[in-house]
C-alpha atoms as a PDB file:
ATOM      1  CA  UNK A   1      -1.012 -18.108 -15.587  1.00  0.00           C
ATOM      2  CA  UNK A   2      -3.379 -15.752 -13.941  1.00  0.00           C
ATOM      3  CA  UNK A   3      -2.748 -13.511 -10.263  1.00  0.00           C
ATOM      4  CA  UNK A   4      -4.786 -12.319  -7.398  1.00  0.00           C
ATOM      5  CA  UNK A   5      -4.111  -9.612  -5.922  1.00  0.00           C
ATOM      6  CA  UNK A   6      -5.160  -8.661  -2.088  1.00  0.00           C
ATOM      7  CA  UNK A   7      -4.998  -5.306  -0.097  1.00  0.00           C
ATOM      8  CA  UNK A   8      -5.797  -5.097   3.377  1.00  0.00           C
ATOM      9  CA  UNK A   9      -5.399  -2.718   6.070  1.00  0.00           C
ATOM     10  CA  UNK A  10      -4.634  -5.064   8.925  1.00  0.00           C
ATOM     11  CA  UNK A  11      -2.364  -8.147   8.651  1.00  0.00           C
ATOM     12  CA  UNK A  12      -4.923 -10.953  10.027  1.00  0.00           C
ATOM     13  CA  UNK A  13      -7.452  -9.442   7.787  1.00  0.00           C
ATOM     14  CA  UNK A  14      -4.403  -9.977   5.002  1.00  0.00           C
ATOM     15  CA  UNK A  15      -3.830 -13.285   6.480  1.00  0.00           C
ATOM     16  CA  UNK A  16      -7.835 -14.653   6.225  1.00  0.00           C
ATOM     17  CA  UNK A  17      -7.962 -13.640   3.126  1.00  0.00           C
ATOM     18  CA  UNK A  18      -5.378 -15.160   1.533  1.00  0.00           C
ATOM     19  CA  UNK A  19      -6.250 -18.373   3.378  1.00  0.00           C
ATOM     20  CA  UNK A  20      -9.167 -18.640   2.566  1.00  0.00           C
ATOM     21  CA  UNK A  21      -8.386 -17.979  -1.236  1.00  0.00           C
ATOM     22  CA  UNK A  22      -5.579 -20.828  -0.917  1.00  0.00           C
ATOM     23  CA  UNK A  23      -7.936 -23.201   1.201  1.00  0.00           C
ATOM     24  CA  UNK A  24      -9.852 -23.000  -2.751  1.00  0.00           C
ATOM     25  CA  UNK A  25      -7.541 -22.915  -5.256  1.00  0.00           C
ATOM     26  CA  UNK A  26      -7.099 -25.901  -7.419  1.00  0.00           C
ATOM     27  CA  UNK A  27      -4.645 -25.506  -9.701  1.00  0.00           C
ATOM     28  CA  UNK A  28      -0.920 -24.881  -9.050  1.00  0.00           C
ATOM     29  CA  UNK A  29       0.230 -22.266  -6.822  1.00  0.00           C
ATOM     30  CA  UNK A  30       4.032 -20.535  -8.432  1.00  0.00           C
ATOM     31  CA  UNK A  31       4.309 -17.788  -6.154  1.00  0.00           C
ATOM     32  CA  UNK A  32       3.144 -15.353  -3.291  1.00  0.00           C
ATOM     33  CA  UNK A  33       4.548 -11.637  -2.862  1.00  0.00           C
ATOM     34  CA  UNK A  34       3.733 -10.102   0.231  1.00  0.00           C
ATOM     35  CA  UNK A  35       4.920  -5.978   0.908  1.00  0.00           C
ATOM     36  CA  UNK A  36       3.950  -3.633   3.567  1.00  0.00           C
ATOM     37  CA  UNK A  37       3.563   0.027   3.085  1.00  0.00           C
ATOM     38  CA  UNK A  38       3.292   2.851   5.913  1.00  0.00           C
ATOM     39  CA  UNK A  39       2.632   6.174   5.547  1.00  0.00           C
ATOM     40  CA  UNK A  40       1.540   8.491   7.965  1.00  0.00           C
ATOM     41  CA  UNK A  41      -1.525  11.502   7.519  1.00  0.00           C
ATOM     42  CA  UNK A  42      -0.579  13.604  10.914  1.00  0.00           C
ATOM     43  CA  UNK A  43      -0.024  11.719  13.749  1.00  0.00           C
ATOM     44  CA  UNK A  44      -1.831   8.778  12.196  1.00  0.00           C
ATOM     45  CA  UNK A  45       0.294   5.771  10.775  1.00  0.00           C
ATOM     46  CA  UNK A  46      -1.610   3.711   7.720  1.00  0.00           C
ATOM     47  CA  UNK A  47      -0.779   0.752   6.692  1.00  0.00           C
ATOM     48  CA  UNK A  48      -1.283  -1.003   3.724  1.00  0.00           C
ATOM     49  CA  UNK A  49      -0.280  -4.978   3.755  1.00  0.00           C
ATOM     50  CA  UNK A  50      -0.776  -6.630   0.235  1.00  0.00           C
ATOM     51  CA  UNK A  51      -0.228  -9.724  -1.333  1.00  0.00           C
ATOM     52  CA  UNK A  52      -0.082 -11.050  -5.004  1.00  0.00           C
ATOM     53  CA  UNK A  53      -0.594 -14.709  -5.771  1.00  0.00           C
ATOM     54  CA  UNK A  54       0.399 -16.429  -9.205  1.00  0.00           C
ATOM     55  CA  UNK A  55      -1.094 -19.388  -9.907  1.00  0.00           C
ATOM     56  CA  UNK A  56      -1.756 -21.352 -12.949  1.00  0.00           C
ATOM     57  CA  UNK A  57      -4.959 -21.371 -14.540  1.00  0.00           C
END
């Protein structure tokens, strides 16, 4: 079992690149975990979207 793990600062940017990893993979996919974190540096807002893919190797 192996896992990839993505971090992006914009959700379509998220979004491509788990696609595109997907629109690859050849082996059995077991799970995806997606999570959002915000924080905020003044009046700025950052986010962080992520994603972690298991798969079998």
């Amino acid at each position: 079992m192996k896992v990839k793990i993505f971090d992006e600062s914009h959700e379509k940017d998220l979004e491509a690149s788990v696609n595109e990893f997907l629109s690859g993979l050849t082996s059995e996919l077991i799970d995806i975990k997606y999570n959002v974190a915000i924080s905020t540096c003044g009046e700025e807002q950052i986010y962080c979207f992520s994603a972690m893919i298991v798969y079998e190797s």
